[in-house]
Protein backbone atom coordinates (compact mmCIF):
# COMPACT_ATOMS: atom_id res chain seq x y z
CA UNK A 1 157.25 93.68 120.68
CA UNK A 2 158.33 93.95 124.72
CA UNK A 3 155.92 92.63 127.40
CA UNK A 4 154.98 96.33 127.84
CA UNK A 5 153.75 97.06 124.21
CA UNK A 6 152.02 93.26 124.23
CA UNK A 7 149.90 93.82 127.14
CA UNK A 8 148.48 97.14 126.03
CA UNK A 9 147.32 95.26 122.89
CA UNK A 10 145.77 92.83 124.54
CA UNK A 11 144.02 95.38 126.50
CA UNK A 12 140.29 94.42 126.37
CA UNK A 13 137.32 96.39 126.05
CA UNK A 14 136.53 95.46 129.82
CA UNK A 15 139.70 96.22 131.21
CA UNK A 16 139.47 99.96 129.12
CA UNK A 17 136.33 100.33 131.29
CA UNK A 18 137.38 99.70 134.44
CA UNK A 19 139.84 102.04 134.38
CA UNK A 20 137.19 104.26 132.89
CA UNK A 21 135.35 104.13 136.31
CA UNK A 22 138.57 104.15 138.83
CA UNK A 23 139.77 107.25 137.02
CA UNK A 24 135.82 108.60 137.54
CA UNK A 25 135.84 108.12 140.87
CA UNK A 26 139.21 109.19 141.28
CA UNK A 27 138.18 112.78 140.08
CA UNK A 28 135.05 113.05 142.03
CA UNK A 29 136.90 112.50 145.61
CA UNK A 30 136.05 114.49 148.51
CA UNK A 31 136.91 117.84 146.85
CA UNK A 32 134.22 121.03 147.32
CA UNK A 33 132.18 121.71 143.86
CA UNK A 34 130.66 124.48 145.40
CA UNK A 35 126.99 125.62 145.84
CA UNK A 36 124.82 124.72 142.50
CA UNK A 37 124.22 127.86 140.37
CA UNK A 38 120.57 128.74 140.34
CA UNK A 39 120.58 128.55 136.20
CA UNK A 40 119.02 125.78 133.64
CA UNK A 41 122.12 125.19 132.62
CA UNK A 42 124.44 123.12 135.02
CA UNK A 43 127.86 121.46 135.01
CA UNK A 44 128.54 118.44 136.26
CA UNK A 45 131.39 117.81 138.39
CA UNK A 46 135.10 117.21 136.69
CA UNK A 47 136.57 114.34 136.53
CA UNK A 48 139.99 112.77 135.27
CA UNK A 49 140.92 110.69 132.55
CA UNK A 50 144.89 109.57 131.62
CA UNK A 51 145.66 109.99 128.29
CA UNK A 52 146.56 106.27 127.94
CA UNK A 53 142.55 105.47 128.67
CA UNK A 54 141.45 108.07 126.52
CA UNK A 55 143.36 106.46 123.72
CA UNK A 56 142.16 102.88 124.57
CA UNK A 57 138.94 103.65 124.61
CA UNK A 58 139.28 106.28 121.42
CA UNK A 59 137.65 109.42 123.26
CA UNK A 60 137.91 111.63 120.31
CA UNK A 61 137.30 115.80 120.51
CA UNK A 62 136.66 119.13 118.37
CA UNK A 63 136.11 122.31 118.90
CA UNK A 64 132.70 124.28 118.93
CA UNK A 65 132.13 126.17 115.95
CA UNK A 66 129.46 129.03 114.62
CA UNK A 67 128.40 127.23 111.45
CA UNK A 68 125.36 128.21 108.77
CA UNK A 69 122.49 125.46 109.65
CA UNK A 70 118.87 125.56 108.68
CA UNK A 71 116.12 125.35 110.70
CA UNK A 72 114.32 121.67 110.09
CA UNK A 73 110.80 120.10 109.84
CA UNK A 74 111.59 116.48 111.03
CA UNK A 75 108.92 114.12 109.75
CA UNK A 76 108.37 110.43 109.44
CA UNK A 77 108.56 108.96 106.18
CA UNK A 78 109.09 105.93 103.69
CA UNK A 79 111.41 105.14 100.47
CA UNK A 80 109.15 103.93 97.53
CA UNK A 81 109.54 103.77 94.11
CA UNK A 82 108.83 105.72 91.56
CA UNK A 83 106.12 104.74 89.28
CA UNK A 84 107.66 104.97 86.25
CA UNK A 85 110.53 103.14 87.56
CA UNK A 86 108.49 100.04 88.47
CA UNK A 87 106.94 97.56 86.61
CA UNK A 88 105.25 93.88 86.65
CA UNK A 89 104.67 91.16 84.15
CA UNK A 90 102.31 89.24 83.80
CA UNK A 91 100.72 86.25 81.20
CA UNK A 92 98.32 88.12 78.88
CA UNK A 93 96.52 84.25 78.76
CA UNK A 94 96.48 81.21 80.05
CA UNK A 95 99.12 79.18 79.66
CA UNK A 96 102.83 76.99 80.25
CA UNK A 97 105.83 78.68 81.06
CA UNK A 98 108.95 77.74 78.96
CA UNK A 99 112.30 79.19 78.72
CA UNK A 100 113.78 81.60 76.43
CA UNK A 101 117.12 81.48 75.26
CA UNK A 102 117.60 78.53 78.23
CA UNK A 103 117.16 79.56 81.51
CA UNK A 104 114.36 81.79 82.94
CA UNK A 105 115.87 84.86 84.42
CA UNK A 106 116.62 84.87 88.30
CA UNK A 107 116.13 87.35 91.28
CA UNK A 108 118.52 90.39 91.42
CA UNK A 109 119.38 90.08 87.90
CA UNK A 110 120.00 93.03 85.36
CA UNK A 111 117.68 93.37 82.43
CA UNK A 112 116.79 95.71 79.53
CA UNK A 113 114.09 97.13 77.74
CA UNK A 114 112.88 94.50 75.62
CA UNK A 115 114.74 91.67 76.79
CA UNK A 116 112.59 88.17 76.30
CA UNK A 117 111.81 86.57 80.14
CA UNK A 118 110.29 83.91 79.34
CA UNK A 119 107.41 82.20 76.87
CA UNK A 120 104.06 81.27 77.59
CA UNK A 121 102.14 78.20 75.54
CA UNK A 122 99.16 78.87 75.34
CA UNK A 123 96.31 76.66 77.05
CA UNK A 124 92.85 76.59 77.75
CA UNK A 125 91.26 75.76 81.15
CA UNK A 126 89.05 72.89 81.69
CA UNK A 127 85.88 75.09 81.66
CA UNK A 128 87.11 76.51 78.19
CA UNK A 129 87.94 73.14 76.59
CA UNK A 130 84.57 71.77 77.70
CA UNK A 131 83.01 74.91 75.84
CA UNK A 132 84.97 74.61 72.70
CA UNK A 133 84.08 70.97 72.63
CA UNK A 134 80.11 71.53 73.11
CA UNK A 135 80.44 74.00 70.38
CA UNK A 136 82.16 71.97 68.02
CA UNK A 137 79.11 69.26 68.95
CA UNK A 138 76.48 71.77 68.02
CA UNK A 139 78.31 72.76 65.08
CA UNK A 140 78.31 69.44 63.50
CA UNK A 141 74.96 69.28 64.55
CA UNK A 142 73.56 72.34 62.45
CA UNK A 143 75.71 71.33 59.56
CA UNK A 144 73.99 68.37 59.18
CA UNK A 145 70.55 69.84 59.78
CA UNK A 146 71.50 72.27 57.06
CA UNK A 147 72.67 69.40 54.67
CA UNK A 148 69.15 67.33 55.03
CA UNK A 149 67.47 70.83 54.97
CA UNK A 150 69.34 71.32 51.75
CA UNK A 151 68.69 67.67 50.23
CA UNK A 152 65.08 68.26 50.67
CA UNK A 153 64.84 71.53 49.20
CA UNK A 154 66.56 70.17 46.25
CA UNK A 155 64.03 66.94 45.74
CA UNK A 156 61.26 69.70 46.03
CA UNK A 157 62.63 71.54 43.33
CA UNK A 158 62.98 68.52 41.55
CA UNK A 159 59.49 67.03 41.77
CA UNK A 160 57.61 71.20 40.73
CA UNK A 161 60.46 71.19 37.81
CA UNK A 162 59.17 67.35 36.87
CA UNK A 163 55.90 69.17 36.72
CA UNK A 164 56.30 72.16 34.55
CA UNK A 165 53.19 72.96 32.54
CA UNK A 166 51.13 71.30 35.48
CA UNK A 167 52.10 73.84 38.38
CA UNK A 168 52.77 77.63 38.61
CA UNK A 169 55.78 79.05 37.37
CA UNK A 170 55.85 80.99 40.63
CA UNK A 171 56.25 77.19 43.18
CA UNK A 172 59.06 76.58 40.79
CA UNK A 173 60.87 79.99 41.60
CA UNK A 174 60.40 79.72 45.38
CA UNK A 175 61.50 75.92 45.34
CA UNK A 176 64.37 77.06 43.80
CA UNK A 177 65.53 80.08 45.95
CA UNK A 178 64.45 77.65 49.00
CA UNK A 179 67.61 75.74 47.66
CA UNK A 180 69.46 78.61 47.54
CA UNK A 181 68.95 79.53 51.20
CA UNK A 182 69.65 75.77 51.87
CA UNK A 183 72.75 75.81 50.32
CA UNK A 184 73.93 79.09 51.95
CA UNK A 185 73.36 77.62 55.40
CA UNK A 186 75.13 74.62 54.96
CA UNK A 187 77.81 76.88 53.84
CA UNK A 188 77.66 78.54 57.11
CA UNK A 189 77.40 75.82 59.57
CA UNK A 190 80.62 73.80 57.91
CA UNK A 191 82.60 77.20 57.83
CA UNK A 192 81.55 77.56 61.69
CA UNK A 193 82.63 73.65 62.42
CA UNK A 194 85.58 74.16 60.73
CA UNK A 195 86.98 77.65 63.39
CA UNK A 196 85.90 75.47 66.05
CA UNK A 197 87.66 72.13 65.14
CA UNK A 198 90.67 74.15 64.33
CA UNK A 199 90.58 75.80 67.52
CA UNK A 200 90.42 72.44 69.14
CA UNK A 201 92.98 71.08 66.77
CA UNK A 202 95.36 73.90 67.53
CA UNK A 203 94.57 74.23 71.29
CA UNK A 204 98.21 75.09 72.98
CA UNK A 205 99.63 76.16 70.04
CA UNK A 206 99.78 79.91 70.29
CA UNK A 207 102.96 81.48 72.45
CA UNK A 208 103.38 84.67 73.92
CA UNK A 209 106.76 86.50 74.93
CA UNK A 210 106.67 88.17 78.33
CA UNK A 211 109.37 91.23 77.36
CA UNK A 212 110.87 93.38 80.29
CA UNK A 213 108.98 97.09 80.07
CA UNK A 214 112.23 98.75 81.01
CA UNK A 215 115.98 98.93 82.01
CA UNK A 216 116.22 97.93 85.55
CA UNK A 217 117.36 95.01 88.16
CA UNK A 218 114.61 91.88 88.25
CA UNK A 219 113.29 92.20 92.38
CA UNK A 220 110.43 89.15 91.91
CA UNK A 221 111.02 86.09 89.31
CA UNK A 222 108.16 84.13 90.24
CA UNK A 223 108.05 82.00 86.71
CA UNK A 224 108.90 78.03 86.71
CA UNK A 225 109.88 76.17 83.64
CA UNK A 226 106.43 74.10 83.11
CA UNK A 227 104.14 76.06 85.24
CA UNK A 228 100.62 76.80 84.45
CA UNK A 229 100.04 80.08 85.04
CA UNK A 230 96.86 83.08 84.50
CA UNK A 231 97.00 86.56 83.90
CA UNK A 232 95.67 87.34 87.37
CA UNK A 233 99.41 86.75 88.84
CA UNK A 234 102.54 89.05 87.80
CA UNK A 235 105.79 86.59 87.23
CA UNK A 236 107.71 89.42 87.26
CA UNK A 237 108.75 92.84 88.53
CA UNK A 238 111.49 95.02 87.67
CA UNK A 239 112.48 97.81 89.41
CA UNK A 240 115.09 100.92 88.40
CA UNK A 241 116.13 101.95 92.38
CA UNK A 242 118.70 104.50 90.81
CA UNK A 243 115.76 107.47 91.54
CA UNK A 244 113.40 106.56 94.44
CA UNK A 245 110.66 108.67 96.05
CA UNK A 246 110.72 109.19 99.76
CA UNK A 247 107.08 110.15 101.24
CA UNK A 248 106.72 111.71 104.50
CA UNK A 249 103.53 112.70 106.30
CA UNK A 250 103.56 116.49 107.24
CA UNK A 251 100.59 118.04 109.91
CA UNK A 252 98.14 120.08 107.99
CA UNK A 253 99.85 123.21 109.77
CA UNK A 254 103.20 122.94 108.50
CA UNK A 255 102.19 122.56 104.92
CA UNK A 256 102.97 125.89 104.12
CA UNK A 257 106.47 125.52 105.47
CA UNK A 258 106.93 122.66 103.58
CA UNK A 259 105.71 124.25 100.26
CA UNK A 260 108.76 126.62 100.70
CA UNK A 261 111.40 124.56 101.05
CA UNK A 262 113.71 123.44 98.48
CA UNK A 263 114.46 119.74 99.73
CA UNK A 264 115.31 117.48 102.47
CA UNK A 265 117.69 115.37 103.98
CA UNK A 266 116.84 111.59 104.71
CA UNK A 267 118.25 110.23 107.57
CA UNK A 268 118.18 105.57 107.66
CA UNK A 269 119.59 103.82 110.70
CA UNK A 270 121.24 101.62 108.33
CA UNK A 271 123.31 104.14 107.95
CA UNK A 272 124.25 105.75 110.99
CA UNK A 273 125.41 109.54 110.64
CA UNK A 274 124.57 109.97 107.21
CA UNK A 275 122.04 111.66 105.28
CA UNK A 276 121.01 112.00 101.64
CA UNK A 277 120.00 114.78 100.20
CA UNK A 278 116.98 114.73 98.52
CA UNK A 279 114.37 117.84 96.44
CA UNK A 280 111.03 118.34 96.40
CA UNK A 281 109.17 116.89 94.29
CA UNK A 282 105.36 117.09 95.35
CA UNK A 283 103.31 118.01 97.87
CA UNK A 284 99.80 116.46 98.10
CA UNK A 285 96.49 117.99 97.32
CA UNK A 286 94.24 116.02 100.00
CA UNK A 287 94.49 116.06 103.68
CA UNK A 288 93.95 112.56 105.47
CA UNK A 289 91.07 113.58 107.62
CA UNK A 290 92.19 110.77 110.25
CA UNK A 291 95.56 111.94 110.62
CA UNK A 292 94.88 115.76 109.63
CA UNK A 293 98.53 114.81 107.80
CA UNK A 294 99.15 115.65 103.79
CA UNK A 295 101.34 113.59 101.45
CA UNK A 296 104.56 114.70 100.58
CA UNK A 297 107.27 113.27 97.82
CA UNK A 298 110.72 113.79 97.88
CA UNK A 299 113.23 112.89 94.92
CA UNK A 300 116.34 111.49 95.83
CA UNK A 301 119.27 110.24 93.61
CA UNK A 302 119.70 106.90 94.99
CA UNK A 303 122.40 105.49 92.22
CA UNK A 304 124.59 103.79 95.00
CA UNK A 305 121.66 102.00 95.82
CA UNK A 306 121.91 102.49 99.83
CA UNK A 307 118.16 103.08 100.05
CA UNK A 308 115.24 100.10 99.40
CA UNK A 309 111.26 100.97 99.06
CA UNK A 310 109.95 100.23 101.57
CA UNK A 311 112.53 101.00 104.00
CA UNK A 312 111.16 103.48 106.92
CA UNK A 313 113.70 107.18 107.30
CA UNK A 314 113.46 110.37 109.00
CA UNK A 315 113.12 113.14 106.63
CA UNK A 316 114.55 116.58 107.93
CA UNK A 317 112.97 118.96 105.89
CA UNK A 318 114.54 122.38 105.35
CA UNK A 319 111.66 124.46 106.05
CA UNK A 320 113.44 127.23 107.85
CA UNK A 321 116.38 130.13 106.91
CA UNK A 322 119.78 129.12 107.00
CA UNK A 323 121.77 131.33 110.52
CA UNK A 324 124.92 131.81 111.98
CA UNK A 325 124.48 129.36 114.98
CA UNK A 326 126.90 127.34 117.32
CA UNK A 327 127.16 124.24 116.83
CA UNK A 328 128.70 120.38 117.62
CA UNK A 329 128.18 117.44 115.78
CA UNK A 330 125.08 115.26 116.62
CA UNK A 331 127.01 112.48 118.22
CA UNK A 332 128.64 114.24 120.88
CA UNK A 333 125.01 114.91 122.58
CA UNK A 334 124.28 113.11 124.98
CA UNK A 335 120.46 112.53 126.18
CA UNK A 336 119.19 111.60 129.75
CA UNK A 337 115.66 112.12 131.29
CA UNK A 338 114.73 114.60 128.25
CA UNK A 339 117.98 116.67 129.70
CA UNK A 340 120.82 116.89 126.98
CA UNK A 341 124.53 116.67 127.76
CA UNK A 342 127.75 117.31 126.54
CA UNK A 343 131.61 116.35 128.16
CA UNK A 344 133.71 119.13 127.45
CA UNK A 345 137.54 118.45 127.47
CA UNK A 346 138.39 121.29 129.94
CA UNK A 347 142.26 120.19 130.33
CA UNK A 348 144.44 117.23 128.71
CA UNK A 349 143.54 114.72 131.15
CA UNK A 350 140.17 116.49 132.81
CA UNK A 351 136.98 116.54 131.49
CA UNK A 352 133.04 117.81 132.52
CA UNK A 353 129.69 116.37 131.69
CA UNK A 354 127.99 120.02 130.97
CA UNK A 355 123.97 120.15 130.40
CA UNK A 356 123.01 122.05 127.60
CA UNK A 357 119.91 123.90 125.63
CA UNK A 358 119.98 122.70 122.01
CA UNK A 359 118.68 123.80 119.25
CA UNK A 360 117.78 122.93 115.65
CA UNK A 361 119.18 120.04 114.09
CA UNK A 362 121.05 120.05 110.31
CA UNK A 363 121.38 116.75 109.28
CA UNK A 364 125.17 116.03 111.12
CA UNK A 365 125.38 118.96 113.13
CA UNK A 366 122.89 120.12 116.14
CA UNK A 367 122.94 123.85 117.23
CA UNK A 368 123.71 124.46 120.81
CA UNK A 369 121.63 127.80 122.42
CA UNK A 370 123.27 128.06 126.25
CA UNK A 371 125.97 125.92 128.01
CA UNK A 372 128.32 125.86 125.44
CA UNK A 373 130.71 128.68 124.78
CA UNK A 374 132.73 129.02 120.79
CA UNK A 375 136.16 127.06 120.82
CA UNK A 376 135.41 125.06 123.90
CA UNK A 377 136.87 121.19 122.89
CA UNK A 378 133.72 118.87 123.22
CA UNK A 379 134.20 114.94 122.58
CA UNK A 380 132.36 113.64 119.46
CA UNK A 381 133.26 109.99 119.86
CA UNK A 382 133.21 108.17 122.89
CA UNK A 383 130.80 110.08 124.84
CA UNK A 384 128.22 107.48 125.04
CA UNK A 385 130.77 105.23 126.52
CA UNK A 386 131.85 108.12 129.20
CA UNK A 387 128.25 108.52 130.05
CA UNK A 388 127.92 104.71 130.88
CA UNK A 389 130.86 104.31 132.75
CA UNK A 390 130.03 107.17 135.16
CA UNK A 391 126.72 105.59 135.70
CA UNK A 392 124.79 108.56 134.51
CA UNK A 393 125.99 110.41 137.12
């Protein structure tokens, strides 16, 4: 590469805009614009730009075209998922968290329907334990009552029988179903002891398998290896992001507008310039009375997985017919004191910073209503950068 060729690459961002702003001022000079035209829509005066500057500081242009857009509602709104497509997990009981399989599965990854997450021992809190051991106390307790109760009934029976011919047939019978009753309670009270001591035997003994409810990536793992955990905490949540809901809030007025149309596009600022289309899906019965504003859900196929829940987006919604309108793409409008702009390439080296009346906005493109005239070459990269180098003049 010669000297020439090397300095031009080394040409810095700074350097581009200085020469931005000579070749500005160079074009404005002392030259006569004229009287300004009593109209709202003004020009601003021309102004040169080389070619070489235009390249360094990639000015790109189009032409103006009549294109079909669609009148918009723009509304604030909010990606969310849908309910179906999330879920959490939680410990049905008390308990210790122990692997399955190894490891206990990690944020972000994959699962599927059924997959094992983890195990939980069973355990019982300190207030159960206490319980289980005061009723295995008073269940020993009763079984012994019931074993002198039935040790006496039987030396009553005993004594009548040692007296037969003496006393009534009758004290014999009810001595002996005394003994019977006796014998059943005893019966009872050991059967009751033995639940309880088995239930304290067996205490931490029981396991549970936490099992994912569906295909989808794992967004919370909150489960350690040895923890004790409750049933009032999820451990886990899984989420399928390939179809989210977006919900915007629409004014009580325009829900009628927004009953016709047939979708939306969403608009992040992650991604600058592009928008997802997305349908309708629902729009909600109930108006908020603070904000006089009505729920609205949009479906969007969201299997790149660009858009989070809970991430904040414009929604444009088509609530309008589609016309035959002129039109530039959104970036080459410029915006300055609530007065829009546009520099029109008026010659290969020449340019004008041209106010104009806009219209609606389709997702890319915005519709221009007066300043702007079919075929006319408008830039649609760089004019921010023109704009700040001629000092918003």
């Amino acid at each position: 590469m010669d000297a020439e060729g090397d300095a031009v690459t080394r040409w810095s961002g700074w350097g581009a805009a200085v020469l931005l702003v000579a070749a500005v001022a160079w074009g404005h000079g002392e030259e006569d614009h004229g009287a300004p035209v009593a109209t709202p829509v003004a020009s601003g005066p021309a102004f040169s730009l080389p070619k070489e500057t235009q390249f360094l500081l990639e000015i790109r242009t189009e032409r103006a075209q009549v294109r079909s857009l669609e009148a918009r509602l723009v509304a604030p709104g909010k990606v969310v998922p849908r309910t179906d497509r999330y879920a959490q997990v939680s410990s049905p009981v008390p308990g210790i968290v122990t692997a399955s399989g190894g490891n206990v599965p990690l944020v972000g990854q994959r699962v599927k329907k059924g997959q094992v997450l983890a195990t939980v021992q069973q355990s019982l809190s300190a207030s159960e334990a206490t319980g289980l051991s005061t009723g295995l106390i008073q269940a020993e307790a009763e079984a012994t009552r019931a074993q002198a109760a039935l040790e006496q009934a039987r030396r009553d029976l005993a004594r009548l029988e040692s007296l037969e011919g003496v006393v009534a047939e009758k004290e014999v019978q009810q001595a002996a179903l005394a003994v019977r009753t006796a014998e059943e309670e005893l019966s009872r009270a050991r059967a009751a002891r033995e639940v309880l001591a088995g239930a304290r035997q067996g205490q931490g003994t029981a396991r549970f398998s936490l099992t994912a409810p569906m295909d989808g990536v794992l967004v919370e793992a909150r489960a350690t290896v040895g923890e004790q955990v409750d049933p009032s905490r999820p451990l886990f949540t899984v989420l399928d992001a390939a179809i989210v809901w977006v919900e915007a809030r629409v004014f009580e007025n325009d829900v009628a507008r927004v009953e016709a149309a047939t979708g939306a596009l969403v608009h992040s600022e992650a991604y600058e310039g592009q928008h997802f289309p997305a349908r309708l899906y629902h729009v909600g019965q109930v108006v908020d009375e603070a904000t006089r504003s009505v729920r609205v859900l949009f479906e969007l196929d969201n299997r790149e997985g660009r858009l989070r829940p809970g991430m904040f987006v414009e929604v444009a919604i088509g609530a309008g017919g589609r016309a035959q309108r002129l039109a530039v793409p959104e970036a080459a409008v410029v915006e300055e004191e609530g007065r829009a702009f546009l520099f029109v390439h008026t010659a290969p080296e020449a340019f004008e910073r041209r106010e104009v009346v806009l219209g609606v906005r389709d997702g890319d493109w915005r519709a221009v209503r007066q300043g702007l005239k079919e075929g006319e070459r408008v830039v649609v990269r760089g004019a921010a950068t023109l704009q700040a180098a001629r000092g918003g003049r």
